[in-house]
PDB file of N, CA and C in Angstrom:
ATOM      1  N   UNK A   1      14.344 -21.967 -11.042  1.00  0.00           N
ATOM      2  CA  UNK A   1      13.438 -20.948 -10.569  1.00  0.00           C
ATOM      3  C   UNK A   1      14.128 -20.163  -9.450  1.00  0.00           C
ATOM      4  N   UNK A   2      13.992 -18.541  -9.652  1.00  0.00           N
ATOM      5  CA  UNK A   2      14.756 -18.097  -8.409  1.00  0.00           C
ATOM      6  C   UNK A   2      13.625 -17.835  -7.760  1.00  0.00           C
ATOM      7  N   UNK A   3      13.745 -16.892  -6.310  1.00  0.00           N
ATOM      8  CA  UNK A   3      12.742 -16.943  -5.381  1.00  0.00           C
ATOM      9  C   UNK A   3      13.209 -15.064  -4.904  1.00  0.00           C
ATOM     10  N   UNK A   4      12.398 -14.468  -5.263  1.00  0.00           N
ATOM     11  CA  UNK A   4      12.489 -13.397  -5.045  1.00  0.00           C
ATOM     12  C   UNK A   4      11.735 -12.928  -3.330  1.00  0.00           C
ATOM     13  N   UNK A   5      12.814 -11.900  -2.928  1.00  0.00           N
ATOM     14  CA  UNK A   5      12.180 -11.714  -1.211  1.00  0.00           C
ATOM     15  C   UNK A   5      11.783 -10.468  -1.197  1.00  0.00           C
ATOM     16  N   UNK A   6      10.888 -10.233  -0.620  1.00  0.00           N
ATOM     17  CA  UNK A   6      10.675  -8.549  -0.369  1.00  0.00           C
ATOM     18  C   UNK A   6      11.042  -8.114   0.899  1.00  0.00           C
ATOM     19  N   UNK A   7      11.447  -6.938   0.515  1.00  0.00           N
ATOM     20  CA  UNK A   7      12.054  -6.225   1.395  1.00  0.00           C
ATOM     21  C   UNK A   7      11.214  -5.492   2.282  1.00  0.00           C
ATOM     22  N   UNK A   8      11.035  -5.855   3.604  1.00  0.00           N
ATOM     23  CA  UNK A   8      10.397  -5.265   5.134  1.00  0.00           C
ATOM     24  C   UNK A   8      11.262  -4.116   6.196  1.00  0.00           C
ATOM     25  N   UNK A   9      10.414  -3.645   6.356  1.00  0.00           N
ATOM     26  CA  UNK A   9      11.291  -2.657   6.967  1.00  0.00           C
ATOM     27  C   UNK A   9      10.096  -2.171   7.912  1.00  0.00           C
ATOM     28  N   UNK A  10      10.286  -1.376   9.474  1.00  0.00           N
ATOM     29  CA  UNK A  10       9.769  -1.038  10.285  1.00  0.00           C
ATOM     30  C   UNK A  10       8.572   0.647  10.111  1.00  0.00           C
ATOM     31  N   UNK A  11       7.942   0.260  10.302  1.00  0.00           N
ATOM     32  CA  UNK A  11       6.905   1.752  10.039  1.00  0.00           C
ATOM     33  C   UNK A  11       7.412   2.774  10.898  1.00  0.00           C
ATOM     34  N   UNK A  12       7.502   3.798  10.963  1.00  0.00           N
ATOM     35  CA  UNK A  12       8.035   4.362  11.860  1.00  0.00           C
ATOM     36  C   UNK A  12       7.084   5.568  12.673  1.00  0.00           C
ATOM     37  N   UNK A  13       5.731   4.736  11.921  1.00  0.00           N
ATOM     38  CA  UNK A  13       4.498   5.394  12.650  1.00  0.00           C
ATOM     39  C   UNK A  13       3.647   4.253  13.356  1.00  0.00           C
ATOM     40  N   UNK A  14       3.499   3.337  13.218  1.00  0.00           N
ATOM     41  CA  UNK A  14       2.826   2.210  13.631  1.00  0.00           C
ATOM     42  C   UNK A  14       3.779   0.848  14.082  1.00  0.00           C
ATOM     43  N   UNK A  15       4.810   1.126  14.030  1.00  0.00           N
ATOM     44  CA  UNK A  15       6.033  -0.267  14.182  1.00  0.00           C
ATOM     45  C   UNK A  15       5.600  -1.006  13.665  1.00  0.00           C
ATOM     46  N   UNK A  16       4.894  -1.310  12.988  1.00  0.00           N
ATOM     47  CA  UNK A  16       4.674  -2.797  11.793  1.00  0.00           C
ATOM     48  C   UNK A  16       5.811  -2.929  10.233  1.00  0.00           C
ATOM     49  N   UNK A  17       5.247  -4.001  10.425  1.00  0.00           N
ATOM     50  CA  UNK A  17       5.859  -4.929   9.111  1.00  0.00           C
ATOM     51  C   UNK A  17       5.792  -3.832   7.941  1.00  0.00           C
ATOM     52  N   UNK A  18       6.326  -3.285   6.951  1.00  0.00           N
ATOM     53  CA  UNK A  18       5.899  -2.718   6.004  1.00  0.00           C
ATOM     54  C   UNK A  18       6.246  -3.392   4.702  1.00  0.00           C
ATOM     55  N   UNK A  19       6.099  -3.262   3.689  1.00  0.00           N
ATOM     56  CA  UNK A  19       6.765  -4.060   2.532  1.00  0.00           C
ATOM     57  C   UNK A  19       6.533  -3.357   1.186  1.00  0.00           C
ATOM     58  N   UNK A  20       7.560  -3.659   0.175  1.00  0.00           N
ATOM     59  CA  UNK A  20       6.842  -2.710  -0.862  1.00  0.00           C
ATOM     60  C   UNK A  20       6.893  -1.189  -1.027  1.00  0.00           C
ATOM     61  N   UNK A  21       6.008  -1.018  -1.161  1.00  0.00           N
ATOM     62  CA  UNK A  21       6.059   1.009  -1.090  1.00  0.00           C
ATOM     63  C   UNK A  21       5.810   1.601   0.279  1.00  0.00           C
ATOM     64  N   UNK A  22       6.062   0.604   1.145  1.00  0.00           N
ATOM     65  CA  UNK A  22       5.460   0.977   2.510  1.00  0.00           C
ATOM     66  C   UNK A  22       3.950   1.270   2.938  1.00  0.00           C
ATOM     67  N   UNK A  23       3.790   1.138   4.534  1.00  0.00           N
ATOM     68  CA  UNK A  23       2.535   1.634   4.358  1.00  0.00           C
ATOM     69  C   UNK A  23       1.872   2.535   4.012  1.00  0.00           C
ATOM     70  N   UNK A  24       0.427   2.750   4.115  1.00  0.00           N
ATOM     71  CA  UNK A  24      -0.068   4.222   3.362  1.00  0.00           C
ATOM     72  C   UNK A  24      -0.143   5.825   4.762  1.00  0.00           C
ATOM     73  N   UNK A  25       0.284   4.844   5.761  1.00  0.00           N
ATOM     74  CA  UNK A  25       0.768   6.155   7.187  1.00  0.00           C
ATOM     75  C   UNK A  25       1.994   6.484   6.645  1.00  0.00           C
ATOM     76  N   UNK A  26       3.042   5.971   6.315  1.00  0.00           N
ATOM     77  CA  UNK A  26       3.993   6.219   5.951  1.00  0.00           C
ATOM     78  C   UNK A  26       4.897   5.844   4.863  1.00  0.00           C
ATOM     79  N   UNK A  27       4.412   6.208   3.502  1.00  0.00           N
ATOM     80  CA  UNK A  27       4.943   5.559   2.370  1.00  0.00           C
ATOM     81  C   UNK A  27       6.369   6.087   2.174  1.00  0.00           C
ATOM     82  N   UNK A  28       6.936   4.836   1.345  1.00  0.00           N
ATOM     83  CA  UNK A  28       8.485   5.632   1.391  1.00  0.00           C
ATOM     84  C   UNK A  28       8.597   5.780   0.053  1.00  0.00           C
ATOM     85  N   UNK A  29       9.625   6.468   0.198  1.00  0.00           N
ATOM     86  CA  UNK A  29       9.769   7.801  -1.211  1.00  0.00           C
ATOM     87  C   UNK A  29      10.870   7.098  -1.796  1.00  0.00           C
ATOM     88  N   UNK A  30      11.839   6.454  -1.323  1.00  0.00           N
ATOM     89  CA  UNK A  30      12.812   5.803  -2.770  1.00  0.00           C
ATOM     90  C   UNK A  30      12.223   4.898  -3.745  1.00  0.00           C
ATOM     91  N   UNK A  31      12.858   4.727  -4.544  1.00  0.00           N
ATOM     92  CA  UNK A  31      12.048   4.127  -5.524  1.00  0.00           C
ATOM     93  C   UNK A  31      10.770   4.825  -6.597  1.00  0.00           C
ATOM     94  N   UNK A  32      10.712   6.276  -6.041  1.00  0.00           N
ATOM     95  CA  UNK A  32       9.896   6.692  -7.459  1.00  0.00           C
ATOM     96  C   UNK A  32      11.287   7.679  -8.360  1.00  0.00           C
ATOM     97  N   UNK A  33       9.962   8.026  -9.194  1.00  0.00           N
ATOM     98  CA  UNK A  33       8.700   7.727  -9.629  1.00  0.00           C
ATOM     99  C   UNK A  33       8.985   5.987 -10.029  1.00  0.00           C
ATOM    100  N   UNK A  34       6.985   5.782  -9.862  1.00  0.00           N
ATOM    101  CA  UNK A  34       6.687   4.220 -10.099  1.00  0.00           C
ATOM    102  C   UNK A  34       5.728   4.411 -11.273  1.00  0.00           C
ATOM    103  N   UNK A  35       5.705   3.326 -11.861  1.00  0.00           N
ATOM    104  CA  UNK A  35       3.999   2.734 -12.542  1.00  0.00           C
ATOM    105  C   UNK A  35       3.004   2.148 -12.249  1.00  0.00           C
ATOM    106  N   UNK A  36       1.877   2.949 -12.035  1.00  0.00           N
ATOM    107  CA  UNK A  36       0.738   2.328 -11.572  1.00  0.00           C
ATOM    108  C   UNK A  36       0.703   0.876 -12.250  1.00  0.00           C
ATOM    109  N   UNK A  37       0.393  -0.122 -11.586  1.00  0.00           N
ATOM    110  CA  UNK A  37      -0.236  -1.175 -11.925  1.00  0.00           C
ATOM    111  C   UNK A  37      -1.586  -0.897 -12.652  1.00  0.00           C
ATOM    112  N   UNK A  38      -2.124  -0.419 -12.434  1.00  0.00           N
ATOM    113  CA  UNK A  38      -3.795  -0.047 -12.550  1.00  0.00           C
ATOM    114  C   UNK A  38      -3.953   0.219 -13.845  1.00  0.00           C
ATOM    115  N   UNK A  39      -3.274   1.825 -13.870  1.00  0.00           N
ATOM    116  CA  UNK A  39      -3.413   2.682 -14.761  1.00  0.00           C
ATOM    117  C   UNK A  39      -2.595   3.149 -15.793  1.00  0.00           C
ATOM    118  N   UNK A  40      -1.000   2.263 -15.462  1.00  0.00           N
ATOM    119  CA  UNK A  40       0.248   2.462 -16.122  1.00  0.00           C
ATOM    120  C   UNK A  40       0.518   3.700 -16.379  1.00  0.00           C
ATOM    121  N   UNK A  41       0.566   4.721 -15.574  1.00  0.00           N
ATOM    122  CA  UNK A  41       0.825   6.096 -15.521  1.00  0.00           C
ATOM    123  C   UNK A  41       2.016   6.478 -14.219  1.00  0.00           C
ATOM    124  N   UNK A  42       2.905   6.726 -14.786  1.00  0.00           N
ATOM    125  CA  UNK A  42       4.420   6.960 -13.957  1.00  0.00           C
ATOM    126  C   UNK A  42       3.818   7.909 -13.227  1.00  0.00           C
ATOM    127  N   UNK A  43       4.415   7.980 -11.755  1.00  0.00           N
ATOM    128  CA  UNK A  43       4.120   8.782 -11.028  1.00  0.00           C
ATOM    129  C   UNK A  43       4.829   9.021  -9.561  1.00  0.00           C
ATOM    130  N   UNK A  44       5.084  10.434  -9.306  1.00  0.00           N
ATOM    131  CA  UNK A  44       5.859  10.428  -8.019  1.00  0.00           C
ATOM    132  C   UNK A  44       5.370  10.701  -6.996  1.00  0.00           C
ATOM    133  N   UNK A  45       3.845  10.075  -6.315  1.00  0.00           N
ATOM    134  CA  UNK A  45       3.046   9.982  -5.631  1.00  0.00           C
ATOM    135  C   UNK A  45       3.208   9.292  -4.757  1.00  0.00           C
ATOM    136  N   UNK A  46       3.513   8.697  -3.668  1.00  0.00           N
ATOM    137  CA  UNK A  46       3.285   7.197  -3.263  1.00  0.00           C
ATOM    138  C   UNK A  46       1.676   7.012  -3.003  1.00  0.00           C
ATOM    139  N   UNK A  47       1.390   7.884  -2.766  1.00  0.00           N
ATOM    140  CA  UNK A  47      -0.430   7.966  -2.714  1.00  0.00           C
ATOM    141  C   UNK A  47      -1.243   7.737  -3.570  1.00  0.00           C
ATOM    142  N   UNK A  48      -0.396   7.638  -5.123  1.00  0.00           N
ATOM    143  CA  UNK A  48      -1.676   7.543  -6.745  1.00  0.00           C
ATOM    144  C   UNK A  48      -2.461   7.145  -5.974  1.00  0.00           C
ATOM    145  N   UNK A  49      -3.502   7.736  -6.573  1.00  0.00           N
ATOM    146  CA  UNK A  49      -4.924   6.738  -6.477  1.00  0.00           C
ATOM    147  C   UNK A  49      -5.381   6.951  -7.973  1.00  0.00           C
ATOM    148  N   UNK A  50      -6.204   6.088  -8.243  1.00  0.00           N
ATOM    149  CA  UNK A  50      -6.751   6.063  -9.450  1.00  0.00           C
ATOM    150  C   UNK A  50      -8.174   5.368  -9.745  1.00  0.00           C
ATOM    151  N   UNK A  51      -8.558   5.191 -10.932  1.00  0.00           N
ATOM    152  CA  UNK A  51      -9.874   4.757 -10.976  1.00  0.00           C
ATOM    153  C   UNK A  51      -9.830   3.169 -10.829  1.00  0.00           C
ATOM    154  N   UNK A  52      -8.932   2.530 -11.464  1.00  0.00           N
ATOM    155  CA  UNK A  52      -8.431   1.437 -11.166  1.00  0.00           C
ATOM    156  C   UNK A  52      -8.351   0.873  -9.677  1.00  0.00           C
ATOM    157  N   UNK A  53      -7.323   1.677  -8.846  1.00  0.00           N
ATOM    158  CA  UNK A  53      -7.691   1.465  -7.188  1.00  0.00           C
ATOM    159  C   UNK A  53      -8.263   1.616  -6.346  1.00  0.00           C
ATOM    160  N   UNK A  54      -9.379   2.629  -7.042  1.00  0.00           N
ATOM    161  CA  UNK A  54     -10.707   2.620  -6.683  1.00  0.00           C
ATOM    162  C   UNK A  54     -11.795   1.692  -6.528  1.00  0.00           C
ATOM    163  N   UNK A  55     -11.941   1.173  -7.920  1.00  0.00           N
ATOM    164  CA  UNK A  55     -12.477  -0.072  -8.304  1.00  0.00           C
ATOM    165  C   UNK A  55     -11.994  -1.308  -7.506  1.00  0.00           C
ATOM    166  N   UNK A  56     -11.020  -1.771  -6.752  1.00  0.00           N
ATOM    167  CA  UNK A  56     -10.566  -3.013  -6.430  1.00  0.00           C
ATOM    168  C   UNK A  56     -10.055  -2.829  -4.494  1.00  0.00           C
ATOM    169  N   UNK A  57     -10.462  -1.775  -4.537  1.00  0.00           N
ATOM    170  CA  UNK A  57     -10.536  -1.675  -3.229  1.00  0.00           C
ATOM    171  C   UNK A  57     -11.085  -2.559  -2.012  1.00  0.00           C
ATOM    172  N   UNK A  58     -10.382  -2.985  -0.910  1.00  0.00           N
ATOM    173  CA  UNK A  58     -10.742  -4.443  -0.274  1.00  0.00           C
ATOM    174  C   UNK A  58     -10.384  -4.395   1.358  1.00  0.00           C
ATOM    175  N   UNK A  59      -9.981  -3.444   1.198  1.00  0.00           N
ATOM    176  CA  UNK A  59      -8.917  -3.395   3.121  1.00  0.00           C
ATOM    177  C   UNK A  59      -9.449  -1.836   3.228  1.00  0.00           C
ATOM    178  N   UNK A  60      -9.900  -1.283   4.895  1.00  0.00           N
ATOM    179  CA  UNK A  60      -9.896  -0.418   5.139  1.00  0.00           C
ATOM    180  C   UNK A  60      -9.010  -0.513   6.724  1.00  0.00           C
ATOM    181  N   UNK A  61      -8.441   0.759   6.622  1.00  0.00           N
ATOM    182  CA  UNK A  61      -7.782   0.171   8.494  1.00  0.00           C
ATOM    183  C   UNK A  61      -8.349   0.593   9.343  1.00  0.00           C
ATOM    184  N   UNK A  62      -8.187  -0.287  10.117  1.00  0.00           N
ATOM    185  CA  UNK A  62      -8.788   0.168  11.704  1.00  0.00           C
ATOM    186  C   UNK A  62      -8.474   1.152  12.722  1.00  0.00           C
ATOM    187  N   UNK A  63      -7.288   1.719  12.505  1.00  0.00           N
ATOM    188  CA  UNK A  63      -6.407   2.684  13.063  1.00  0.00           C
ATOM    189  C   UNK A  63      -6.440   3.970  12.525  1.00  0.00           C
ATOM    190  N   UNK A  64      -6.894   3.842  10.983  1.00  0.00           N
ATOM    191  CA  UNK A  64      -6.370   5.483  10.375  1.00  0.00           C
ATOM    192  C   UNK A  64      -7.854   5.969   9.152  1.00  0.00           C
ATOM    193  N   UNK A  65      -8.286   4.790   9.169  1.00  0.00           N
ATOM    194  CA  UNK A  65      -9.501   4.272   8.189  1.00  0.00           C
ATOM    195  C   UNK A  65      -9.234   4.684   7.063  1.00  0.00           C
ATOM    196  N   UNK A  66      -7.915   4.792   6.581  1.00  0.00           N
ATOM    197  CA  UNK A  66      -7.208   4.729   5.369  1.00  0.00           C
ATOM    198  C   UNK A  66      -7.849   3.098   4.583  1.00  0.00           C
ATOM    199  N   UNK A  67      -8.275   3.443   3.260  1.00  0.00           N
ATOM    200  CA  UNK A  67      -8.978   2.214   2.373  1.00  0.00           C
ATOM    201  C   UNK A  67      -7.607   1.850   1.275  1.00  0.00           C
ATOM    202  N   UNK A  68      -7.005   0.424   0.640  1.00  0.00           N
ATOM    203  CA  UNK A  68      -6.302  -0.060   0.229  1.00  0.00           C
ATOM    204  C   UNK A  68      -6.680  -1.345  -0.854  1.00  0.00           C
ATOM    205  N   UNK A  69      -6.270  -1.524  -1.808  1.00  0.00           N
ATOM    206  CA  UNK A  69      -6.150  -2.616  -2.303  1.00  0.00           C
ATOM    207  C   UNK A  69      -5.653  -3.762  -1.585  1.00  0.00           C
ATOM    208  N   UNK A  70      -4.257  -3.873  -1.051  1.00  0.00           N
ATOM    209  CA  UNK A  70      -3.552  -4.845  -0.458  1.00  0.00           C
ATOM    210  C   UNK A  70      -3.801  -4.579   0.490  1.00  0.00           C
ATOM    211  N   UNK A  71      -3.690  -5.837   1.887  1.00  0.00           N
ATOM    212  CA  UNK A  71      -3.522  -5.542   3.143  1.00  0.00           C
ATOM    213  C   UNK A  71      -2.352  -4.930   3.764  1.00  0.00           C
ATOM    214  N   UNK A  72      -1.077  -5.367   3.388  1.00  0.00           N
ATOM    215  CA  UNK A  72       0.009  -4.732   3.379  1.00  0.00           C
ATOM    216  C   UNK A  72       0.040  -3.354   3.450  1.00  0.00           C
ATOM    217  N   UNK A  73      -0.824  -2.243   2.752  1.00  0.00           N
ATOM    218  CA  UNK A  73      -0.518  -0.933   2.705  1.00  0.00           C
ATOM    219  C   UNK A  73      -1.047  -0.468   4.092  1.00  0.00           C
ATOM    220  N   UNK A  74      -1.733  -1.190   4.910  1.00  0.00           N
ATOM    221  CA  UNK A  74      -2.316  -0.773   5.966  1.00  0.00           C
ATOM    222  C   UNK A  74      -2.097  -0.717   7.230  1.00  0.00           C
ATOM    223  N   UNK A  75      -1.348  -0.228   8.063  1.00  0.00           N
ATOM    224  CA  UNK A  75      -1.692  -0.667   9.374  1.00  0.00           C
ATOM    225  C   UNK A  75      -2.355  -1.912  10.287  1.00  0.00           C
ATOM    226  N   UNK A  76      -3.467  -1.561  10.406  1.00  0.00           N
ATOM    227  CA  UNK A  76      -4.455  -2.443  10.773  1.00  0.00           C
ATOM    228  C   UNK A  76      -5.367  -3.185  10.068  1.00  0.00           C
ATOM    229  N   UNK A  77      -5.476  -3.492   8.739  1.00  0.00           N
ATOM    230  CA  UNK A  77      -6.202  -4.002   7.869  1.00  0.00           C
ATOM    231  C   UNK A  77      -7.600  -4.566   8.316  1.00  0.00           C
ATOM    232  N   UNK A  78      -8.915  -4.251   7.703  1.00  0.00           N
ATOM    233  CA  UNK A  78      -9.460  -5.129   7.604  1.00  0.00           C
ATOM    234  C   UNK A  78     -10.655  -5.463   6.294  1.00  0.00           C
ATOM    235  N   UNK A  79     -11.150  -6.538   6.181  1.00  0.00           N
ATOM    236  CA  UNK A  79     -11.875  -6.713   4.519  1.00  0.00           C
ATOM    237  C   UNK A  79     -12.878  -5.632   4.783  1.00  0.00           C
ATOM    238  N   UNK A  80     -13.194  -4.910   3.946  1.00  0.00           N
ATOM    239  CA  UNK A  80     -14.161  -4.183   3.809  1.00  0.00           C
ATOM    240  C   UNK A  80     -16.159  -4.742   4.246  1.00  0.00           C
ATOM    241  N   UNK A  81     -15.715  -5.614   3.314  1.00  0.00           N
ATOM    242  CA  UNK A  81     -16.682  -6.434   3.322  1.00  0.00           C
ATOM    243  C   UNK A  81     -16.781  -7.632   4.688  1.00  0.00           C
ATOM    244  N   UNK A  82     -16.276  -7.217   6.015  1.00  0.00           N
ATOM    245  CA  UNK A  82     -16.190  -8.282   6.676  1.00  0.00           C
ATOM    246  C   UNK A  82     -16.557  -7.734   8.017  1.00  0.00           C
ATOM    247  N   UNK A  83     -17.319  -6.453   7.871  1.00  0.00           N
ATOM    248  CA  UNK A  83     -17.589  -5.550   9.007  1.00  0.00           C
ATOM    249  C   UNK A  83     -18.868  -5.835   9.649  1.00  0.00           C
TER     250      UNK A  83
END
């Protein structure tokens, strides 16, 4: 079994952890175009949104009140449902 790492890198709007496509203050642009998970529609957005990430929406932040699937895309994360 290998063990795959993701790659973190500094926000350069919020100094946090970022991972992935970065956060949604500052998404980073290498790596497109991507495929939605959701909706499987290629796209050179880092922003897609779709009906899919609509639907499964779970984190809003506290800082930008930007809403997310993952906590990761956020800044300040918190459960939607935990307010």
């Amino acid at each position: 079994m290998t063990t795959q790492y993701v790659k973190t890198y500094s926000c350069p709007t919020c100094q946090g952890l970022a991972s992935g496509r970065g956060h949604l203050c500052h998404p980073r642009t290498d790596g497109l175009p991507f495929v939605c998970e959701y909706c499987n529609k290629e796209t050179s957005d880092p922003r897609h949104v779709c009906t899919g990430i609509v639907d499964n929406i779970e984190y809003v932040c506290k800082k930008c009140g930007r809403l997310a699937v993952y906590d990761s895309l956020l800044c300040e994360p918190a459960p939607i449902d935990g307010e």
